[in-house]
Every structure is written in C-alpha cells, then in structure tokens.
PDB file of N, CA and C in Angstrom:
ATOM      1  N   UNK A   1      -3.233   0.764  -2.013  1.00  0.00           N
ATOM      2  CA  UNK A   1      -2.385   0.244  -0.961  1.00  0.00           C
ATOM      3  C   UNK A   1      -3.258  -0.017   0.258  1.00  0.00           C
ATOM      4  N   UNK A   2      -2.856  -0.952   0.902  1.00  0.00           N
ATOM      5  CA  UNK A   2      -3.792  -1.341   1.693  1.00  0.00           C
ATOM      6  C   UNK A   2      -3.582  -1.068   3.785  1.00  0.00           C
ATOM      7  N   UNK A   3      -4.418  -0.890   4.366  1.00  0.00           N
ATOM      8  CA  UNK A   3      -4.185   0.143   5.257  1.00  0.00           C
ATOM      9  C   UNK A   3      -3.171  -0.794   6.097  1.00  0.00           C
ATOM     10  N   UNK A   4      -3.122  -1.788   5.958  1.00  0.00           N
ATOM     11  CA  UNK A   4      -1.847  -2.671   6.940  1.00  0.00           C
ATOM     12  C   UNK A   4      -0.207  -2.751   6.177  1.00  0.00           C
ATOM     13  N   UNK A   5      -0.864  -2.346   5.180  1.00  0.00           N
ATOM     14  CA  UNK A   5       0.782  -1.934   4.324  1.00  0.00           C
ATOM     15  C   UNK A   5       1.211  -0.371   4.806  1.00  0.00           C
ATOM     16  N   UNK A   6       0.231   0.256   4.780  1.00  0.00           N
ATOM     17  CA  UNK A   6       0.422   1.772   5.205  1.00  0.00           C
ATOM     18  C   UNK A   6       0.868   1.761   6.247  1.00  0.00           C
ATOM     19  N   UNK A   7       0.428   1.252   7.179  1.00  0.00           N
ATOM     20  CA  UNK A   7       0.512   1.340   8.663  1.00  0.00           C
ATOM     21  C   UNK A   7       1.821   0.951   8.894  1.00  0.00           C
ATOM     22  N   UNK A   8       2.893  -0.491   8.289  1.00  0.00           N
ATOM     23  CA  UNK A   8       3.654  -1.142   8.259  1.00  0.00           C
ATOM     24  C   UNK A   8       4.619   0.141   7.626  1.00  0.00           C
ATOM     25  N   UNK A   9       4.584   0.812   6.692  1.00  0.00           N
ATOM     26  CA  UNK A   9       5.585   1.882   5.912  1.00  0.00           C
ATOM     27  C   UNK A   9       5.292   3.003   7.349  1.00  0.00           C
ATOM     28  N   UNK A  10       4.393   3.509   7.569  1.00  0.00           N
ATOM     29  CA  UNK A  10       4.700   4.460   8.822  1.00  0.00           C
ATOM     30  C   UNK A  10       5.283   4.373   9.472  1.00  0.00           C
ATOM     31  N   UNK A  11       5.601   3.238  10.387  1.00  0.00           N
ATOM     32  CA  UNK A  11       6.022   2.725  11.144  1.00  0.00           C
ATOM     33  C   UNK A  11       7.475   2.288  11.014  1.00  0.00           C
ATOM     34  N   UNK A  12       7.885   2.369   9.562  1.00  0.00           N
ATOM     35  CA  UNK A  12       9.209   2.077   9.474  1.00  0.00           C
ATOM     36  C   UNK A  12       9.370   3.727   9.056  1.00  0.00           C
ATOM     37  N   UNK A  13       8.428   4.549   8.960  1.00  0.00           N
ATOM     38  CA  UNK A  13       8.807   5.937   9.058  1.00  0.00           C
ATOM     39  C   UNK A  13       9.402   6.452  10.154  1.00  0.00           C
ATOM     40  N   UNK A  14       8.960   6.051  10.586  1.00  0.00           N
ATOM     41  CA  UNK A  14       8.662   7.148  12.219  1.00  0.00           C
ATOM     42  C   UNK A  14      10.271   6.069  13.025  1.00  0.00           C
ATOM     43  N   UNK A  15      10.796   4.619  12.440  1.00  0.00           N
ATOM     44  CA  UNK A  15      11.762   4.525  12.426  1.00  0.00           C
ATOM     45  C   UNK A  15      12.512   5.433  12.396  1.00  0.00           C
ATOM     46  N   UNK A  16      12.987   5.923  11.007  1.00  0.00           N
ATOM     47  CA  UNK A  16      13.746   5.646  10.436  1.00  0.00           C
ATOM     48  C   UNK A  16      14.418   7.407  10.222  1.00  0.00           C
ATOM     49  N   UNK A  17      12.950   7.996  10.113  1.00  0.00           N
ATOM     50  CA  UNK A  17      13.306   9.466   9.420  1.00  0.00           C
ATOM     51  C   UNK A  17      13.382  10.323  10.840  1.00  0.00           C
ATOM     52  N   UNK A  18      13.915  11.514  11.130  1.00  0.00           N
ATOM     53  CA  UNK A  18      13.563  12.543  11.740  1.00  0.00           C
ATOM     54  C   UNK A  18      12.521  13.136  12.036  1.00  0.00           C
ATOM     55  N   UNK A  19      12.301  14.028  13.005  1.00  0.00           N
ATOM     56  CA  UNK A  19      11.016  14.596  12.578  1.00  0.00           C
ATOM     57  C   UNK A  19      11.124  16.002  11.886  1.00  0.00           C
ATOM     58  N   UNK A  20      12.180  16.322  11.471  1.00  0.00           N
ATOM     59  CA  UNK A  20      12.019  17.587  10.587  1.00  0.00           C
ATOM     60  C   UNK A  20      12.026  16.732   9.035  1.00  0.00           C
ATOM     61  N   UNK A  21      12.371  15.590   8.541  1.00  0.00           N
ATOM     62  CA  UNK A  21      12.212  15.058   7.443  1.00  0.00           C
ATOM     63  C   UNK A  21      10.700  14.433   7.270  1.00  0.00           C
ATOM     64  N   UNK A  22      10.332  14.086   8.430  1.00  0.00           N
ATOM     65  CA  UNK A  22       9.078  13.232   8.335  1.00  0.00           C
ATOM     66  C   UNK A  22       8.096  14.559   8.013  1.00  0.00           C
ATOM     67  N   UNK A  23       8.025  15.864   8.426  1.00  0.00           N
ATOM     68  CA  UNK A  23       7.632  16.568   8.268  1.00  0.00           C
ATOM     69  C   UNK A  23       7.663  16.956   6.874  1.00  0.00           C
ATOM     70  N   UNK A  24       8.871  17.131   6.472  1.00  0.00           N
ATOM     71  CA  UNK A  24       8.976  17.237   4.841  1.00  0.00           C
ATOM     72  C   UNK A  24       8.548  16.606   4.425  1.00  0.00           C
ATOM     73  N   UNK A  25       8.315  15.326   4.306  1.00  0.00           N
ATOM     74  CA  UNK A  25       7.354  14.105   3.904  1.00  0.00           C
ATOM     75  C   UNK A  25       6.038  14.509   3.699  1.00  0.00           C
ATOM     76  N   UNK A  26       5.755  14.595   4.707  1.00  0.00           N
ATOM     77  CA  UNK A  26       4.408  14.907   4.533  1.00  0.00           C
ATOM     78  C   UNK A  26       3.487  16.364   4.425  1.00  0.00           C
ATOM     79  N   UNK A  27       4.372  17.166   4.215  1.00  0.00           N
ATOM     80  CA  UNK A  27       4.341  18.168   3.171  1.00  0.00           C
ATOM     81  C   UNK A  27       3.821  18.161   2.048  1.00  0.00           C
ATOM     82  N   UNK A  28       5.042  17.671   1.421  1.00  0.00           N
ATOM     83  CA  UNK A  28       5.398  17.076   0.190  1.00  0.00           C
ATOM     84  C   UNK A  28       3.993  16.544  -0.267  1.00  0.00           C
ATOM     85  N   UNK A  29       3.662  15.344   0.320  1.00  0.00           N
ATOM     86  CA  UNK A  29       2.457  14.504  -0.216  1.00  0.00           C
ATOM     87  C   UNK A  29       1.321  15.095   0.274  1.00  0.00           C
ATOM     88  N   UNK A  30       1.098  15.852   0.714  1.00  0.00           N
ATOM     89  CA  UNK A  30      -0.219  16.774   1.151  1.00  0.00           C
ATOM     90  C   UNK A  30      -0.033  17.921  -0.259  1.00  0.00           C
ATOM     91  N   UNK A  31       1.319  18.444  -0.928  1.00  0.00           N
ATOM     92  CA  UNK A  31       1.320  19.069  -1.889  1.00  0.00           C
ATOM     93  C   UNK A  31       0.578  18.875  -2.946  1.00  0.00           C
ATOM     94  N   UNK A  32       1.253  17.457  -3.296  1.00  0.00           N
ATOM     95  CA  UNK A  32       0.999  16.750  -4.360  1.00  0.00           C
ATOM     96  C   UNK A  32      -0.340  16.205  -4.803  1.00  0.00           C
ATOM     97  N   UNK A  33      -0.879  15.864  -3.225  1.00  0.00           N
ATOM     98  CA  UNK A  33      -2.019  15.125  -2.998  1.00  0.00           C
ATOM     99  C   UNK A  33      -2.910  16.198  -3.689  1.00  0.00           C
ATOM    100  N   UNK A  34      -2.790  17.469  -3.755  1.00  0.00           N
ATOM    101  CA  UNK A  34      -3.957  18.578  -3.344  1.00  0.00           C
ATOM    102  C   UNK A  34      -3.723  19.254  -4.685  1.00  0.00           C
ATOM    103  N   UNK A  35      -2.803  18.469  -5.865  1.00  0.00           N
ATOM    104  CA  UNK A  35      -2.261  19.802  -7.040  1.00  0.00           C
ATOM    105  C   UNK A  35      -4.030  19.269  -7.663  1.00  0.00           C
ATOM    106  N   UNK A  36      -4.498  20.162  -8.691  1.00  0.00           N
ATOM    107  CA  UNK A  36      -5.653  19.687  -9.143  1.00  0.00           C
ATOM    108  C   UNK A  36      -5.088  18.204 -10.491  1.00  0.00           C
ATOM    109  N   UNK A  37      -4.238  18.365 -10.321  1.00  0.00           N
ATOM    110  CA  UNK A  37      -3.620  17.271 -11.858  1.00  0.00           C
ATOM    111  C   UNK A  37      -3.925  16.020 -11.279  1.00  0.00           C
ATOM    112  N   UNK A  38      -3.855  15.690  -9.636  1.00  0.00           N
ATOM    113  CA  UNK A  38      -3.312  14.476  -9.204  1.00  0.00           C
ATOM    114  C   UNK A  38      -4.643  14.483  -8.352  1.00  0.00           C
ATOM    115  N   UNK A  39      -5.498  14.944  -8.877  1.00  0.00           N
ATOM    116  CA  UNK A  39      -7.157  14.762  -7.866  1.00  0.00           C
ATOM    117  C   UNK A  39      -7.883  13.807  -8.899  1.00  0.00           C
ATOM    118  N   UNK A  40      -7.803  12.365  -8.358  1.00  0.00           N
ATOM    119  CA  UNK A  40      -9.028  11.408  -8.923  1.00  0.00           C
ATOM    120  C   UNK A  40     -10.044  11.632  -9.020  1.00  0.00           C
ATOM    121  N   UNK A  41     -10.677  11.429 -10.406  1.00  0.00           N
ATOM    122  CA  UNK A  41     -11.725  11.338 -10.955  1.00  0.00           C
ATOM    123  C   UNK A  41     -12.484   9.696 -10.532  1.00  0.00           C
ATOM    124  N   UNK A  42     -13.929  10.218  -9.929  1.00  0.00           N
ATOM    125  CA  UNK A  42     -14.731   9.184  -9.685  1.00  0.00           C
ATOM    126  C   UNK A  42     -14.937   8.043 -10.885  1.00  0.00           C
ATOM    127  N   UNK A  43     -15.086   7.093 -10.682  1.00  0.00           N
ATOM    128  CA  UNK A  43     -15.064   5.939 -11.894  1.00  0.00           C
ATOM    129  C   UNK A  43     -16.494   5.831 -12.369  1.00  0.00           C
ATOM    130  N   UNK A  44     -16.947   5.592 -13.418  1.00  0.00           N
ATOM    131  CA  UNK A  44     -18.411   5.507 -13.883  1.00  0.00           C
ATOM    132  C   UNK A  44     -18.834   3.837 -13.522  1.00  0.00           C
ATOM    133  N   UNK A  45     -19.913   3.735 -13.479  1.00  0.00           N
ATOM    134  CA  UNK A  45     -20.478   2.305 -13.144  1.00  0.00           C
ATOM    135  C   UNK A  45     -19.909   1.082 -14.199  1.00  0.00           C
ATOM    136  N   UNK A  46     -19.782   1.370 -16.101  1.00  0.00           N
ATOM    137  CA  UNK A  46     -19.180   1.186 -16.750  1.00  0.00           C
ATOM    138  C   UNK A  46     -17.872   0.387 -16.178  1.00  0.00           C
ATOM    139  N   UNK A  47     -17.081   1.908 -16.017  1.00  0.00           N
ATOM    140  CA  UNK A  47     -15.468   1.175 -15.426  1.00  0.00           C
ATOM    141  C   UNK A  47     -15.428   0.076 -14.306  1.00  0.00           C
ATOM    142  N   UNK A  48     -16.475   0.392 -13.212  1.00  0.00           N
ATOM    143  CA  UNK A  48     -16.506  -0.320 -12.059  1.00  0.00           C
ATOM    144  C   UNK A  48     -16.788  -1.633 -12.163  1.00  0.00           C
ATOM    145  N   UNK A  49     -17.795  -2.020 -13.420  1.00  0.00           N
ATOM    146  CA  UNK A  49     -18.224  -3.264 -13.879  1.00  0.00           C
ATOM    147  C   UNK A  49     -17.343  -3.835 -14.202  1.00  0.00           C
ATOM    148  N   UNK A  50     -16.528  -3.269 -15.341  1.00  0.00           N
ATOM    149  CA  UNK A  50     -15.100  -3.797 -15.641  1.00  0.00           C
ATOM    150  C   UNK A  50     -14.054  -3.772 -15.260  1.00  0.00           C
ATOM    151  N   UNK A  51     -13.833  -3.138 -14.363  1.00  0.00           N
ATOM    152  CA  UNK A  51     -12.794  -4.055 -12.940  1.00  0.00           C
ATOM    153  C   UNK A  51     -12.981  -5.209 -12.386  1.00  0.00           C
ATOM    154  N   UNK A  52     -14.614  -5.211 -11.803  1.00  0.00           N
ATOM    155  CA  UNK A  52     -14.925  -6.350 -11.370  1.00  0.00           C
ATOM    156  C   UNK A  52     -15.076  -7.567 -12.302  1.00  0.00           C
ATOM    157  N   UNK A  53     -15.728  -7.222 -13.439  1.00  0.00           N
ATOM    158  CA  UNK A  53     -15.012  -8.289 -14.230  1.00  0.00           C
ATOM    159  C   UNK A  53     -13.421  -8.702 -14.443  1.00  0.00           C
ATOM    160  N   UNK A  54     -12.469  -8.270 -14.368  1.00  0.00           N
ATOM    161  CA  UNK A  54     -10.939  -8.697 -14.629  1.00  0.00           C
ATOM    162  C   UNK A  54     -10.918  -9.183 -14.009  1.00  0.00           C
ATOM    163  N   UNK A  55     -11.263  -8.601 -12.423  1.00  0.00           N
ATOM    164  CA  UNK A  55     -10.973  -9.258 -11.100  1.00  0.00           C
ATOM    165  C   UNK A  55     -11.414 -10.708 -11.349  1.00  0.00           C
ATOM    166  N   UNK A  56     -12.629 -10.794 -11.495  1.00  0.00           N
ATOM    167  CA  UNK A  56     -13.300 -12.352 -11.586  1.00  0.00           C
ATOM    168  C   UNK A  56     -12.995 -13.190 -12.431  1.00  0.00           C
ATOM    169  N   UNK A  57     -12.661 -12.536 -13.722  1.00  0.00           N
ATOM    170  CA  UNK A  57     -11.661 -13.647 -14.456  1.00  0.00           C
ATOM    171  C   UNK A  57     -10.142 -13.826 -13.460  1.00  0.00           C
ATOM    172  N   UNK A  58      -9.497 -12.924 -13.147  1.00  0.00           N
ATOM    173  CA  UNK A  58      -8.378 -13.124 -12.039  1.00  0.00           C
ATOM    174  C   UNK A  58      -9.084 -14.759 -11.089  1.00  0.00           C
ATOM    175  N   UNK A  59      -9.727 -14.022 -10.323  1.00  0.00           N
ATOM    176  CA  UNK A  59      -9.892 -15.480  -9.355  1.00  0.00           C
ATOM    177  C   UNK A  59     -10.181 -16.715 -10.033  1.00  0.00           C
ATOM    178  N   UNK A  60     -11.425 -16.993 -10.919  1.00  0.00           N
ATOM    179  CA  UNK A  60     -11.375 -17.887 -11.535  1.00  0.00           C
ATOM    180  C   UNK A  60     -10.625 -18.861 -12.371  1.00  0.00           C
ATOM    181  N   UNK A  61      -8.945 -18.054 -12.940  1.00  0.00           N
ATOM    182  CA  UNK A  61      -7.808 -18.014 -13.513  1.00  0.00           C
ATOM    183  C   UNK A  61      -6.990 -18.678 -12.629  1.00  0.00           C
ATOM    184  N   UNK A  62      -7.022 -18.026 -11.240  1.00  0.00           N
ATOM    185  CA  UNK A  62      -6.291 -18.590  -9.778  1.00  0.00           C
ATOM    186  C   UNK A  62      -5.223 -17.560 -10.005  1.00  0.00           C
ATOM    187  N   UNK A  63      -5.343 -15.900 -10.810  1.00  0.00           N
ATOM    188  CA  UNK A  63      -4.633 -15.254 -11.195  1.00  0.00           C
ATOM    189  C   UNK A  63      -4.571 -14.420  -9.736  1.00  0.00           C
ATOM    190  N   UNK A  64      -4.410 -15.053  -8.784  1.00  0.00           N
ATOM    191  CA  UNK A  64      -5.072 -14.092  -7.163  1.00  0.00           C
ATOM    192  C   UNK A  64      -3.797 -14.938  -5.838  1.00  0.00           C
ATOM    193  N   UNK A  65      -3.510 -14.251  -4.710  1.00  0.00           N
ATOM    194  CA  UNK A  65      -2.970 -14.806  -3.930  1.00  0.00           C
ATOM    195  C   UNK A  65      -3.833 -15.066  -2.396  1.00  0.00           C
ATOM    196  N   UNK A  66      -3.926 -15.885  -2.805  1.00  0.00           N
ATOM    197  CA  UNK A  66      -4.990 -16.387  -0.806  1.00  0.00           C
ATOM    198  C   UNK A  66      -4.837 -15.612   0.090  1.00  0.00           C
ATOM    199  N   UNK A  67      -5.903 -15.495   1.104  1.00  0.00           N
ATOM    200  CA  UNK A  67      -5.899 -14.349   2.275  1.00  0.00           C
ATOM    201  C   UNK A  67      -4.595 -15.043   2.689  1.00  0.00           C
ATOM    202  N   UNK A  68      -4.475 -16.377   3.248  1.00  0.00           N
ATOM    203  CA  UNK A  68      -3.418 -17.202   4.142  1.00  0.00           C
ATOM    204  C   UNK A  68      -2.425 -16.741   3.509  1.00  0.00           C
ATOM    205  N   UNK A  69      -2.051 -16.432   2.619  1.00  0.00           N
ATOM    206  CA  UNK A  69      -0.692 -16.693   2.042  1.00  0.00           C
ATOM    207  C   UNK A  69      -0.244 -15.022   2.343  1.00  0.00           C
ATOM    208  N   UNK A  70      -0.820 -14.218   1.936  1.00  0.00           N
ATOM    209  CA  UNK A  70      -1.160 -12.912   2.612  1.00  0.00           C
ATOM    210  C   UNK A  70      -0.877 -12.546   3.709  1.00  0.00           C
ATOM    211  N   UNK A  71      -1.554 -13.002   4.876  1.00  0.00           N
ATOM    212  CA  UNK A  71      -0.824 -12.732   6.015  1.00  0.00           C
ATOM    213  C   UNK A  71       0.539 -13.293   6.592  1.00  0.00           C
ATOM    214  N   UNK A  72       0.653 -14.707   5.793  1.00  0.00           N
ATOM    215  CA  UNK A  72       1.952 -15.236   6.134  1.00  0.00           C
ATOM    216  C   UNK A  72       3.075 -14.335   5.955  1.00  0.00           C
ATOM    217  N   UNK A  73       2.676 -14.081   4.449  1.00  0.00           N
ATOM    218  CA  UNK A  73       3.998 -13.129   4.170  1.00  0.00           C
ATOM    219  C   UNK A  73       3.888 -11.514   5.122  1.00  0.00           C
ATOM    220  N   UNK A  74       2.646 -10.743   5.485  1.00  0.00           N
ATOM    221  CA  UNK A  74       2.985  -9.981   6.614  1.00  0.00           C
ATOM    222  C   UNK A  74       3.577 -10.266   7.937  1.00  0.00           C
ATOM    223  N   UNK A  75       3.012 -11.470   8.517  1.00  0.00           N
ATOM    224  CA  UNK A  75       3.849 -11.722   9.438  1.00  0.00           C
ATOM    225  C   UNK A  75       5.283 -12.357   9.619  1.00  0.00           C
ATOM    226  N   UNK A  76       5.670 -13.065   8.368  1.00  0.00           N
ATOM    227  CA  UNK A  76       7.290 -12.879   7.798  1.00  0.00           C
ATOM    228  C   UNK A  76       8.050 -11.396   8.057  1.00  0.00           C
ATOM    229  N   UNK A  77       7.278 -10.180   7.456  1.00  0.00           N
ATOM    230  CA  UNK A  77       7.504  -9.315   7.078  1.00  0.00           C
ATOM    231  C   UNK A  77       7.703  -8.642   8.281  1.00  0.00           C
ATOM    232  N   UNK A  78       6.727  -8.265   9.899  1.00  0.00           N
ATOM    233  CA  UNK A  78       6.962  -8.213  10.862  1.00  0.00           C
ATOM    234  C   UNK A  78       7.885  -9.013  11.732  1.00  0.00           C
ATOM    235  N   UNK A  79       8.159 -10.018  11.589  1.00  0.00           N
ATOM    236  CA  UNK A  79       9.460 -10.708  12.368  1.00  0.00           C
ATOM    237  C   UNK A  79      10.464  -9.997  11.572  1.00  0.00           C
ATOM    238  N   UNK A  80      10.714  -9.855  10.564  1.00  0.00           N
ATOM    239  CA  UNK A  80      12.173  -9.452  10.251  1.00  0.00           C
ATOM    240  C   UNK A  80      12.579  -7.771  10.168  1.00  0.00           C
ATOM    241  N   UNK A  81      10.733  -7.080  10.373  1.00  0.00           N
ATOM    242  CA  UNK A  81      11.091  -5.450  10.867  1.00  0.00           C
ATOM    243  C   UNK A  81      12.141  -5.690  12.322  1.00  0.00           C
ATOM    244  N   UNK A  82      10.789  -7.108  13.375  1.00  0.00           N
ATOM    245  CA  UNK A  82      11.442  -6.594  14.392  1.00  0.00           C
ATOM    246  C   UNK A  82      12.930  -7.187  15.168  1.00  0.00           C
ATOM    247  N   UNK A  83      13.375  -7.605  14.182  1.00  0.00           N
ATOM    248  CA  UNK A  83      14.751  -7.841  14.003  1.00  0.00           C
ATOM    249  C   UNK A  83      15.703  -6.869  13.467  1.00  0.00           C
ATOM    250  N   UNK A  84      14.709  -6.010  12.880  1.00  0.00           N
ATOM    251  CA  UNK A  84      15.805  -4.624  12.552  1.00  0.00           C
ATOM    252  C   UNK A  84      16.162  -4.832  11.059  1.00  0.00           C
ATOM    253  N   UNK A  85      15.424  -5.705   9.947  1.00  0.00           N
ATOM    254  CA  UNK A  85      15.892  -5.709   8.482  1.00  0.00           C
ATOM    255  C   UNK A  85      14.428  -5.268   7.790  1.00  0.00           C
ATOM    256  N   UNK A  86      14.380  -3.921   7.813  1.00  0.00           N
ATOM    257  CA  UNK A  86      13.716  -3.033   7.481  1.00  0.00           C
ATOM    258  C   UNK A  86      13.513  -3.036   5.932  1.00  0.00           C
ATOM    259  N   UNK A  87      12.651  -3.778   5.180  1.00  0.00           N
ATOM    260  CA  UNK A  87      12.381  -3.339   3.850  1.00  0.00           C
ATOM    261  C   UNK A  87      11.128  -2.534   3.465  1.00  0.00           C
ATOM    262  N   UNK A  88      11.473  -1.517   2.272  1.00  0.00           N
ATOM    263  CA  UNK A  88      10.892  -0.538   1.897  1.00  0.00           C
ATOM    264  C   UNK A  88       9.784  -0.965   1.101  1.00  0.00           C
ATOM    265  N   UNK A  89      10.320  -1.135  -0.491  1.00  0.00           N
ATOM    266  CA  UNK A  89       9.454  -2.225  -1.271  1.00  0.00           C
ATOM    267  C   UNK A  89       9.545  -3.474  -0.901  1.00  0.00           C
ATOM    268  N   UNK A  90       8.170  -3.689  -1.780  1.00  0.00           N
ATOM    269  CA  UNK A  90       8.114  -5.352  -1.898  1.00  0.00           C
ATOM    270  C   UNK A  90       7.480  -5.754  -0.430  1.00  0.00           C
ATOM    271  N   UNK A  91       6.449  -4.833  -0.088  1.00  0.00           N
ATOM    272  CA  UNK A  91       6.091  -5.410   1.771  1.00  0.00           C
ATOM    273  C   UNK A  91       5.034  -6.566   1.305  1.00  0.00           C
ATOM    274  N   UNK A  92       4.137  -6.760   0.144  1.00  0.00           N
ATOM    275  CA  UNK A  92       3.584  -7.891   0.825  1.00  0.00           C
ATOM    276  C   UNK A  92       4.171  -8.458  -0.431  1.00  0.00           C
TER     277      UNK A  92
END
C-alpha cells in the first residue's frame, strides 16, 4: 500500500473513529503486526528477479495504469473526501 493511500485512510481515520477506538485500532495492528506468524520473511534475489520480471512483462503488456491516470483518480478521490463522501475501499 502506498504511503499516499495510507495517509488518505488515516485521515479518514482520525475522521471518522474516536479516540478510544482509534486506539483499539492500533493496538490491534501493532498485535498482529508483532505475532511471529505475520513477520515477513526477506525475499531471495531469485524471487526479486521474478517480480521484476512479471512486472516488465506487465508494462510491456500495457498490463499497468499511468502515473497521470493515478493521480487523477487521487485527486477525484480528495474532492469527494472533501465533500464528505468518504470511501473506504477502492481509494485508488
């Protein structure tokens, strides 16, 4: 997730929730974050190669969405927070 999506969900946090819920929140995901089950394993050079390969068949495919088109839809997405129609999923 990317840190302007994050930033964009905080922000409809700190909307939306309390601060004894927002607190539970982030509890919660500091819990979870920290169980040893849910601690990522570093990727080997192997895997990393072959991401970047998908990826590059992706762009070359046109299997990819443009920076432009990208921010359009964030700044869609900010006019209609600040109008007060707050969506959860689906931010970019």
């Amino acid at each position: 997730m990317s840190t302007a999506t994050l930033t964009g969900l905080l922000d409809y946090l700190y909307g939306t929730l309390t601060p004894s819920n927002m607190r539970w929140v982030g509890e919660h995901l500091i819990e979870r974050a920290t169980k040893e089950e849910h601690t990522p394993k570093p990727y080997t050079m192997d895997e990393i190669n072959a991401m970047l390969d998908v990826a590059e068949e992706d762009i070359a495919a046109g299997r990819t969405i443009p920076d432009e088109e990208v921010w359009r839809r964030y700044d869609e997405r900010c006019v209609r927070e600040e109008k007060g129609e707050h969506e959860l999923i689906g931010v970019l």
